[in-house]
C-alpha atoms as a PDB file:
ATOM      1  CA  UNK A   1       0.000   0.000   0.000  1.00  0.00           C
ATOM      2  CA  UNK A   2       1.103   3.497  -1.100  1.00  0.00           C
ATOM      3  CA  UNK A   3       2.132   5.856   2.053  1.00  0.00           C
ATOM      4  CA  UNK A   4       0.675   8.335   0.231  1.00  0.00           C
ATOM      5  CA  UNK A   5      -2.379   8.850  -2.375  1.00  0.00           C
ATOM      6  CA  UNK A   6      -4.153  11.973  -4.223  1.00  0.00           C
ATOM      7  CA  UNK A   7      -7.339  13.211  -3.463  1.00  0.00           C
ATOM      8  CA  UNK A   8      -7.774  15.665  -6.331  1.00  0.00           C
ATOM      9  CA  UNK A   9      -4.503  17.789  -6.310  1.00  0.00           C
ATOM     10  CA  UNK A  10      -4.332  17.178  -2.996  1.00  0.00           C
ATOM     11  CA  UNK A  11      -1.503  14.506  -1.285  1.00  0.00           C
ATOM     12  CA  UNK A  12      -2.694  12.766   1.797  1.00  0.00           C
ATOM     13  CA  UNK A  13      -0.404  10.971   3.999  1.00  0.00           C
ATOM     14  CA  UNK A  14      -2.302   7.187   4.003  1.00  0.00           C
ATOM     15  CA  UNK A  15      -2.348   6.193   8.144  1.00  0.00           C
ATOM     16  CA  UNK A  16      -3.894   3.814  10.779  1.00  0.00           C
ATOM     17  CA  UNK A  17      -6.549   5.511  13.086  1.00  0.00           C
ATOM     18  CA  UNK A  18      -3.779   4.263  15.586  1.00  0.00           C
ATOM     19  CA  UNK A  19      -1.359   6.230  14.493  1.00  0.00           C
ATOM     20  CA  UNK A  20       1.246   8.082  16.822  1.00  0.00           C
ATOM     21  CA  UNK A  21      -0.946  11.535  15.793  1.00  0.00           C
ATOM     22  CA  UNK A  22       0.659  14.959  16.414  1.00  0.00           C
ATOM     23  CA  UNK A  23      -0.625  17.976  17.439  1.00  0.00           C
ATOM     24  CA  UNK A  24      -0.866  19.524  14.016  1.00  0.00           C
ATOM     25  CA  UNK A  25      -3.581  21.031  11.955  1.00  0.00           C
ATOM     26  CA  UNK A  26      -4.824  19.754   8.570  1.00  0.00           C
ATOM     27  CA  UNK A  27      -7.916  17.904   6.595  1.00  0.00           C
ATOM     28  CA  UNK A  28      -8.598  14.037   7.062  1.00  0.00           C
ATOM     29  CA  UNK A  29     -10.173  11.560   5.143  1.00  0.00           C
ATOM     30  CA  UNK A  30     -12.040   8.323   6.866  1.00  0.00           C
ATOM     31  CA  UNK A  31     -11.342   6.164   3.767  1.00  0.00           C
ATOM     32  CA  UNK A  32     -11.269   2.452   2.869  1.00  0.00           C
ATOM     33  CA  UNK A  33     -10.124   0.659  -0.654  1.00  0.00           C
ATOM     34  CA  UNK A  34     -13.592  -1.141  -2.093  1.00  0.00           C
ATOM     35  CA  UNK A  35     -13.801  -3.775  -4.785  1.00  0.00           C
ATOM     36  CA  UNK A  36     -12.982  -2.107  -7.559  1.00  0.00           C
ATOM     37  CA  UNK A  37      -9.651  -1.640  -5.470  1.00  0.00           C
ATOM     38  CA  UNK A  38      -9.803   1.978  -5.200  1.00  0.00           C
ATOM     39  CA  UNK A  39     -10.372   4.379  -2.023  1.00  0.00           C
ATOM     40  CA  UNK A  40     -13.417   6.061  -1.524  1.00  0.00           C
ATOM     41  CA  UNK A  41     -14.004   8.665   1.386  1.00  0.00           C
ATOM     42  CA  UNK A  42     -16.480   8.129   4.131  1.00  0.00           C
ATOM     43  CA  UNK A  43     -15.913  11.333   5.876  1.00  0.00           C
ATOM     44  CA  UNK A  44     -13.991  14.390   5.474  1.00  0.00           C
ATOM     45  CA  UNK A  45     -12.939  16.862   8.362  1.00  0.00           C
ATOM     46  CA  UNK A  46     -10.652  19.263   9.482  1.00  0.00           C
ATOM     47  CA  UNK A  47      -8.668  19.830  12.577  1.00  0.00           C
ATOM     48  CA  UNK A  48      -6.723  22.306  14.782  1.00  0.00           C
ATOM     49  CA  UNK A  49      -4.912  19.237  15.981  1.00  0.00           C
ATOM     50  CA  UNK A  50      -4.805  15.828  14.581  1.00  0.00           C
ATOM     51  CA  UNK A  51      -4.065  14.570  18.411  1.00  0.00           C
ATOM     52  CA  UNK A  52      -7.047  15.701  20.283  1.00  0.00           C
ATOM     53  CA  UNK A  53      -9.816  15.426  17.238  1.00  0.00           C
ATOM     54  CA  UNK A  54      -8.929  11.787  15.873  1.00  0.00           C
ATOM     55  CA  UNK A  55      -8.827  10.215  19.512  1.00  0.00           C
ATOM     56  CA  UNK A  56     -12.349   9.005  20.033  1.00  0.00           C
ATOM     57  CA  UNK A  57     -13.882  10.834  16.723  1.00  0.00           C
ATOM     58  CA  UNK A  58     -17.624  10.190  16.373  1.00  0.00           C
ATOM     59  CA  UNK A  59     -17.482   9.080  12.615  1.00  0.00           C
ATOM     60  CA  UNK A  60     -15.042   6.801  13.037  1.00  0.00           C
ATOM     61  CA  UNK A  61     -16.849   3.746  13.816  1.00  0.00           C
ATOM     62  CA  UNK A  62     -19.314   4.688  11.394  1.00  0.00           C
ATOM     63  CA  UNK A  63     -17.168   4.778   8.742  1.00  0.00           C
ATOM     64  CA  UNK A  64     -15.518   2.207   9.336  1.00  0.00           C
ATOM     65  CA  UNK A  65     -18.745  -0.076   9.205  1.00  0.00           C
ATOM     66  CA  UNK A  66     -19.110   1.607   5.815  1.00  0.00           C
ATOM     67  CA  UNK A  67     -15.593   0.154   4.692  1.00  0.00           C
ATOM     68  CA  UNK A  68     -12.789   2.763   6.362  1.00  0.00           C
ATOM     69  CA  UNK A  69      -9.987   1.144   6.886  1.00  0.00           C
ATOM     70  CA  UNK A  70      -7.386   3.908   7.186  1.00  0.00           C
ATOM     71  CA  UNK A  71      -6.951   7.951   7.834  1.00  0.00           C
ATOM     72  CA  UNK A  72      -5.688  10.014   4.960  1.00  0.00           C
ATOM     73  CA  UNK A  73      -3.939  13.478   6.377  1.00  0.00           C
ATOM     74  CA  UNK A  74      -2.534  16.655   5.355  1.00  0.00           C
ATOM     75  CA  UNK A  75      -1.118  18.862   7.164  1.00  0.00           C
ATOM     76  CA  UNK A  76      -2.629  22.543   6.436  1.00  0.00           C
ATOM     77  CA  UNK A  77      -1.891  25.190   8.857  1.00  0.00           C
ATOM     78  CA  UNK A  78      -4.189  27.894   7.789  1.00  0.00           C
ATOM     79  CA  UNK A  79      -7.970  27.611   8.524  1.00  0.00           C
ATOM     80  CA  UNK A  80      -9.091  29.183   5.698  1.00  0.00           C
ATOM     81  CA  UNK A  81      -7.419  26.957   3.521  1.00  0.00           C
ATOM     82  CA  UNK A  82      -8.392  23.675   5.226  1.00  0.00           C
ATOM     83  CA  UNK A  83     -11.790  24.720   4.770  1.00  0.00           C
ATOM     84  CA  UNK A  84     -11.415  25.352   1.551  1.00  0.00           C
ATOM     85  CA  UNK A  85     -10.060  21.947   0.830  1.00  0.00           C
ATOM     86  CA  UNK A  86     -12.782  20.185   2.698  1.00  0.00           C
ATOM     87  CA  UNK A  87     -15.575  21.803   0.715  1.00  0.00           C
ATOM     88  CA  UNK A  88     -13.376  20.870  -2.503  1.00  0.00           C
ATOM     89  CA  UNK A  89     -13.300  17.197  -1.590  1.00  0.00           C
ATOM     90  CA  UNK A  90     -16.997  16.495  -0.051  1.00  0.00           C
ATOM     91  CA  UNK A  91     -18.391  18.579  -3.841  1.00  0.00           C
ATOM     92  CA  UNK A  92     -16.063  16.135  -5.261  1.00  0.00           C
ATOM     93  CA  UNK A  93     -15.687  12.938  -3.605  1.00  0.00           C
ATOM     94  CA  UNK A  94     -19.069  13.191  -1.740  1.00  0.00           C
ATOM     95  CA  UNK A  95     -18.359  10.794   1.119  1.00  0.00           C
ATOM     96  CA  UNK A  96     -21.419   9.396   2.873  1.00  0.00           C
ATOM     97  CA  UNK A  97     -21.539  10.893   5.966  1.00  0.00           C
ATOM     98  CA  UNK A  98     -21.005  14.353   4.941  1.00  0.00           C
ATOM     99  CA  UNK A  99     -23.518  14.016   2.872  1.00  0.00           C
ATOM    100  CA  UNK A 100     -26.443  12.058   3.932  1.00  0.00           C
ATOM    101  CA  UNK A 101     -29.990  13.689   4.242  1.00  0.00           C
ATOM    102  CA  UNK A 102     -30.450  14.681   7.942  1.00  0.00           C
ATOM    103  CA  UNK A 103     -26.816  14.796   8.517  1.00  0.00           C
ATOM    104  CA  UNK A 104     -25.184  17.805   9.858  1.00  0.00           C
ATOM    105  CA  UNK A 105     -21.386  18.396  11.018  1.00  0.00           C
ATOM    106  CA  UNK A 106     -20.762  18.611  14.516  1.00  0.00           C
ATOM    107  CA  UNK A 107     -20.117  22.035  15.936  1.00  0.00           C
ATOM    108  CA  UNK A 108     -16.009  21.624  16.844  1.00  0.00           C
ATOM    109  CA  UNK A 109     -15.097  22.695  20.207  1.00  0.00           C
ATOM    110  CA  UNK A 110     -11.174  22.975  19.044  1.00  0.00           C
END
């Protein structure tokens, strides 16, 4: 498996949820390789810290019952810029539980 894969133009570091996280901020993936051996995105986030949202996230489990397997991270210092990128990949990739009717992202506490 790659350590690394594009989402769009963007380069994601391919990781375990149990990864040794650090206290950087950036946009993550929940994703998992299907079938037709490619990766598709469950959920799509941003952070202030990598270390304090991934531990315990609430969409975890979900995706991973969808097929997540791994976390895909990028390191993006600038908030406006991570948000940016998030709205680029759920318009793009449209991963499930950004986009389900009823759903709603979580108001961060970060």
């Amino acid at each position: 498996m790659a350590n690394t894969v594009n989402w769009g133009a963007h380069a994601f570091h391919v990781l375990s949820m149990e990864a040794d996280w650090n206290d950087e901020a950036g946009v993550y993936i929940f994703a998992g390789i299907q079938a037709d051996a490619l990766w598709h995105a469950y959920y799509v986030g941003t952070t202030d810290s990598f270390k304090t949202r991934l531990q315990n996230h609430e969409q975890w489990v979900p995706a991973c019952r969808l097929g997540a397997s791994h976390v895909h991270a990028m390191v993006v210092p600038l908030p406006a810029t991570r948000e940016l990128i998030e709205q680029e990949l759920i318009a793009t990739y449209r991963p499930y539980l950004n986009t389900q009717p009823g759903w709603s992202a979580p108001v961060s506490t970060e």
